[in-house]
C-alpha atoms as a PDB file:
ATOM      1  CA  UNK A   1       0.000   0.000   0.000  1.00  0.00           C
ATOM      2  CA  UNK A   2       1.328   3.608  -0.724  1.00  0.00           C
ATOM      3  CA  UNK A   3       2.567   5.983   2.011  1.00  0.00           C
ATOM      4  CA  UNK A   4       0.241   9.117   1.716  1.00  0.00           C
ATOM      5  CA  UNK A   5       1.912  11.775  -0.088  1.00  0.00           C
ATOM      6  CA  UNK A   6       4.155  14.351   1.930  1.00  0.00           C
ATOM      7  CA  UNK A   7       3.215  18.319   2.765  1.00  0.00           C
ATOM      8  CA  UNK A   8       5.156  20.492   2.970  1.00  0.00           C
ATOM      9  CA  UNK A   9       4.991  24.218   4.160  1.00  0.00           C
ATOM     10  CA  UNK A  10       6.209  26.790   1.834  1.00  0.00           C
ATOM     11  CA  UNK A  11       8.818  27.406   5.153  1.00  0.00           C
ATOM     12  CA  UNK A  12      10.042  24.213   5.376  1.00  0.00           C
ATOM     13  CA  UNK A  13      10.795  24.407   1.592  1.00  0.00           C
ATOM     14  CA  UNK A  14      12.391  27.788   1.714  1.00  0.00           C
ATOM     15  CA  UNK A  15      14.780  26.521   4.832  1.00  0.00           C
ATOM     16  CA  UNK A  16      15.414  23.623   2.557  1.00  0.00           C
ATOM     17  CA  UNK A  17      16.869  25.829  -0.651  1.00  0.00           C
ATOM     18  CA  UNK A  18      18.755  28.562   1.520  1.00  0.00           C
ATOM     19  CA  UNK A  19      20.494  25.068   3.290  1.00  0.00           C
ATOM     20  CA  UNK A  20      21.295  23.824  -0.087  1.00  0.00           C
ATOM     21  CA  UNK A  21      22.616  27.448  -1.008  1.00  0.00           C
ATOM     22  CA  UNK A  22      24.373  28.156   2.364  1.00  0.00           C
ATOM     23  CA  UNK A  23      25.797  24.696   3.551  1.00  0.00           C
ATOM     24  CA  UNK A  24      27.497  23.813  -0.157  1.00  0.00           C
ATOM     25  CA  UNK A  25      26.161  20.417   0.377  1.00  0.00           C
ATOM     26  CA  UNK A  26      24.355  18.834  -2.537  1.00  0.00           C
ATOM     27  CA  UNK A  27      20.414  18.237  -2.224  1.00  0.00           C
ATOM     28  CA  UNK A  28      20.519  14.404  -1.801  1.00  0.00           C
ATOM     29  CA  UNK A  29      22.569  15.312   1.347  1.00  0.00           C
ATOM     30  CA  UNK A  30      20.418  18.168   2.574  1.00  0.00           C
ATOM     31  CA  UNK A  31      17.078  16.105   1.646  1.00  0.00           C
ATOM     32  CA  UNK A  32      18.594  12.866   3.910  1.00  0.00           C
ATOM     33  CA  UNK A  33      19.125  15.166   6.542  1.00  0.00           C
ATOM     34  CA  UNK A  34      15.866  16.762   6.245  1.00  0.00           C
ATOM     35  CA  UNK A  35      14.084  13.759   5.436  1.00  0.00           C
ATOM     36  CA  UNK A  36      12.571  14.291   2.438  1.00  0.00           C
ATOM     37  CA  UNK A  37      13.048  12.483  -0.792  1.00  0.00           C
ATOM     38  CA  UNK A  38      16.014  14.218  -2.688  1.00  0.00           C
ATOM     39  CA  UNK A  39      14.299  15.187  -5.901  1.00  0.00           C
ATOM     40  CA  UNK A  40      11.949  17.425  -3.859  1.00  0.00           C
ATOM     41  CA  UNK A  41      14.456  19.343  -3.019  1.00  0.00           C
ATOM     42  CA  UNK A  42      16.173  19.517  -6.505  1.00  0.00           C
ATOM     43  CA  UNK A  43      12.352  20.480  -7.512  1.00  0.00           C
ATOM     44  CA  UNK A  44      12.187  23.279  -4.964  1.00  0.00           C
ATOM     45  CA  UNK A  45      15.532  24.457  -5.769  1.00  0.00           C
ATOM     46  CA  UNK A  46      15.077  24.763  -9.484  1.00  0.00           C
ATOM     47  CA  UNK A  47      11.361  26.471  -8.473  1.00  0.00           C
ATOM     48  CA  UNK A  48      13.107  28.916  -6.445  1.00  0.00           C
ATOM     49  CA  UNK A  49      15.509  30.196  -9.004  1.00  0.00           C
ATOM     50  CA  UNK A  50      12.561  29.851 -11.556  1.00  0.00           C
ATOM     51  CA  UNK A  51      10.560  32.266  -9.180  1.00  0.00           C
ATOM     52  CA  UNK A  52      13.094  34.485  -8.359  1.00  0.00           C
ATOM     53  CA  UNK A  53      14.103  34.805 -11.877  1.00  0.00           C
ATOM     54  CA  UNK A  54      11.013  36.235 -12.911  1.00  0.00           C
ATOM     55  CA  UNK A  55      10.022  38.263 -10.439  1.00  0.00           C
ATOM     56  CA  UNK A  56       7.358  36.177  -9.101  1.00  0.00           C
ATOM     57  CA  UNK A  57       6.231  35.111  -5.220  1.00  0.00           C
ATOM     58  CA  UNK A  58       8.018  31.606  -4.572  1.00  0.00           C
ATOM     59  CA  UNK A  59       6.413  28.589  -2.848  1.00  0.00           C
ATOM     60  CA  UNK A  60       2.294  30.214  -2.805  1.00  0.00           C
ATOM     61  CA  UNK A  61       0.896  27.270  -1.701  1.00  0.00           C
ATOM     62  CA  UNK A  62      -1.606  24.846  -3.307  1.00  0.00           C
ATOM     63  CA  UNK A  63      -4.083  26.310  -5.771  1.00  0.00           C
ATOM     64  CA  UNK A  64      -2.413  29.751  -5.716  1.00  0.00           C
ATOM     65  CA  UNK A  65      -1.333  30.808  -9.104  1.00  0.00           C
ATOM     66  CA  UNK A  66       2.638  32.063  -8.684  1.00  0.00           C
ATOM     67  CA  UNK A  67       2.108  35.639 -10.406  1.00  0.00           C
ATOM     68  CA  UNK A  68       4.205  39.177 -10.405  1.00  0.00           C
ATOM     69  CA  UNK A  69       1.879  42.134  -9.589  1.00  0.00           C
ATOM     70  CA  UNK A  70       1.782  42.889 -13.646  1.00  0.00           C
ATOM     71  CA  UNK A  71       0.515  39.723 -14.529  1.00  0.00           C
ATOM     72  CA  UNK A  72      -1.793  39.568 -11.609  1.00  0.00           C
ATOM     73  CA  UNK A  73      -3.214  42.879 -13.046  1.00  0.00           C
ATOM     74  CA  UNK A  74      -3.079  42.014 -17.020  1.00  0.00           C
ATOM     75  CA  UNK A  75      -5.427  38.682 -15.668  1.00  0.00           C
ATOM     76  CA  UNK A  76      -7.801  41.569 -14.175  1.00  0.00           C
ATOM     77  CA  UNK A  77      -8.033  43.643 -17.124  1.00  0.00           C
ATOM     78  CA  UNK A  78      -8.823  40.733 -19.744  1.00  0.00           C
ATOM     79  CA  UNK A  79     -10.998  39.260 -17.011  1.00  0.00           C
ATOM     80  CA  UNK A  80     -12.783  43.281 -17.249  1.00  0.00           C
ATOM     81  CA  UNK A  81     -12.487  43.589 -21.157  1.00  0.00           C
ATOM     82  CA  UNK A  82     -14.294  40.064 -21.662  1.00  0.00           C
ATOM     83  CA  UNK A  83     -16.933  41.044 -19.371  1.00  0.00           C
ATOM     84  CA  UNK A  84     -17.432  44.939 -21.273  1.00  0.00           C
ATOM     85  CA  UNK A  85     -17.435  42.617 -24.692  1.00  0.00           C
ATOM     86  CA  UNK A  86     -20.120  40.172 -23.102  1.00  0.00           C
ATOM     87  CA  UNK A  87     -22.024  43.496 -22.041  1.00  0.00           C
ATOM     88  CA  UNK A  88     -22.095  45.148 -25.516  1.00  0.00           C
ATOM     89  CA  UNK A  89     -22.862  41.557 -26.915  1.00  0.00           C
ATOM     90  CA  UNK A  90     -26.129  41.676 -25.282  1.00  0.00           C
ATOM     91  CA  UNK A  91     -26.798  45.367 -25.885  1.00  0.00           C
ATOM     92  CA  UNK A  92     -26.667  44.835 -29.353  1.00  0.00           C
ATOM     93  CA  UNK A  93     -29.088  41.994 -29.517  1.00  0.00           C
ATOM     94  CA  UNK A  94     -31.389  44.136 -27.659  1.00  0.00           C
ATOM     95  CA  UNK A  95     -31.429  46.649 -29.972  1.00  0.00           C
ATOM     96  CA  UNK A  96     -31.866  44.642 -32.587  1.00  0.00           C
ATOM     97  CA  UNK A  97     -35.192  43.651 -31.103  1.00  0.00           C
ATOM     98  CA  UNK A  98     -36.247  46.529 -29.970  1.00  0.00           C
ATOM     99  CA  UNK A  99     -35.947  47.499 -34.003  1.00  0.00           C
ATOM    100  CA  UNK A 100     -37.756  44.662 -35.631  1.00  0.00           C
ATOM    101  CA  UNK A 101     -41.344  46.542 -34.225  1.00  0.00           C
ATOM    102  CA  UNK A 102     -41.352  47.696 -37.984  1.00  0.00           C
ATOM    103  CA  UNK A 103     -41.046  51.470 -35.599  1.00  0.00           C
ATOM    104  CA  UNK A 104     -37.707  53.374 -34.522  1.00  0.00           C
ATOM    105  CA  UNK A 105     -39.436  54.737 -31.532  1.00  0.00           C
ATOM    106  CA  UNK A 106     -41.029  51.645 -30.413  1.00  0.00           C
ATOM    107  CA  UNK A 107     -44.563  51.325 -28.667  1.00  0.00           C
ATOM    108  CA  UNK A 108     -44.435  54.846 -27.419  1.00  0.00           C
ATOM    109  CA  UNK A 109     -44.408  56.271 -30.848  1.00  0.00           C
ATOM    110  CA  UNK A 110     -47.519  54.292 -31.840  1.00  0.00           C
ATOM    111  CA  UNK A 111     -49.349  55.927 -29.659  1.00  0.00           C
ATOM    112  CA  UNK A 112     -48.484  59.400 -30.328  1.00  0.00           C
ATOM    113  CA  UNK A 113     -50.496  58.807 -34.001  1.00  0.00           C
ATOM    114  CA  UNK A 114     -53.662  57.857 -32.902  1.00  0.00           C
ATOM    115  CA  UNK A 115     -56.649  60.940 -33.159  1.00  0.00           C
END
């Protein structure tokens, strides 16, 4: 039967990397110690420098997508832009109703003629 699968905390992981950094010793060594299997910690190394790299939080957590403030805020705007487009989508339909009366001003205007 399989062992349930390890958590770790995003502190645990960072303590892990700055060992791996700081100590000179190579991940296999550092994950023993820990007691962790070692290609975690060659995964959370290579994450870290990924992270860093870009600009972007390191170790969020599960379900927490790992972006910079920019792309946090470009997902906003399409997210706003996609909404406006659904908005005018159903505007224009609407209108395209409202002119199929055979009138421009609608039911108000048919009114307005009788004696």
């Amino acid at each position: 039967m399989p062992s349930p699968k390890q958590k770790f905390t995003a502190e645990f992981k960072q303590e892990a990397v700055r060992l791996v950094a700081a100590s000179g010793k190579s991940c296999a060594e550092i994950a023993r110690d820990l007691g962790v299997p070692p290609h975690s910690v060659v995964r959370w190394r290579k994450h870290h420098t990924d992270h860093t790299a870009l600009g972007r939080p390191v170790f969020t957590g599960r379900g927490i997508a790992a972006q910079s403030e920019q792309e946090a805020r470009l997902k906003e705007l399409h997210r706003e832009r996609e909404t406006a487009r659904q908005e005018r989508d159903i505007l224009k339909k609407a209108l395209a109703c409202l002119g199929q009366n055979g009138t421009r001003m609608g039911p108000a205007r048919s009114f307005a003629k009788q004696p």
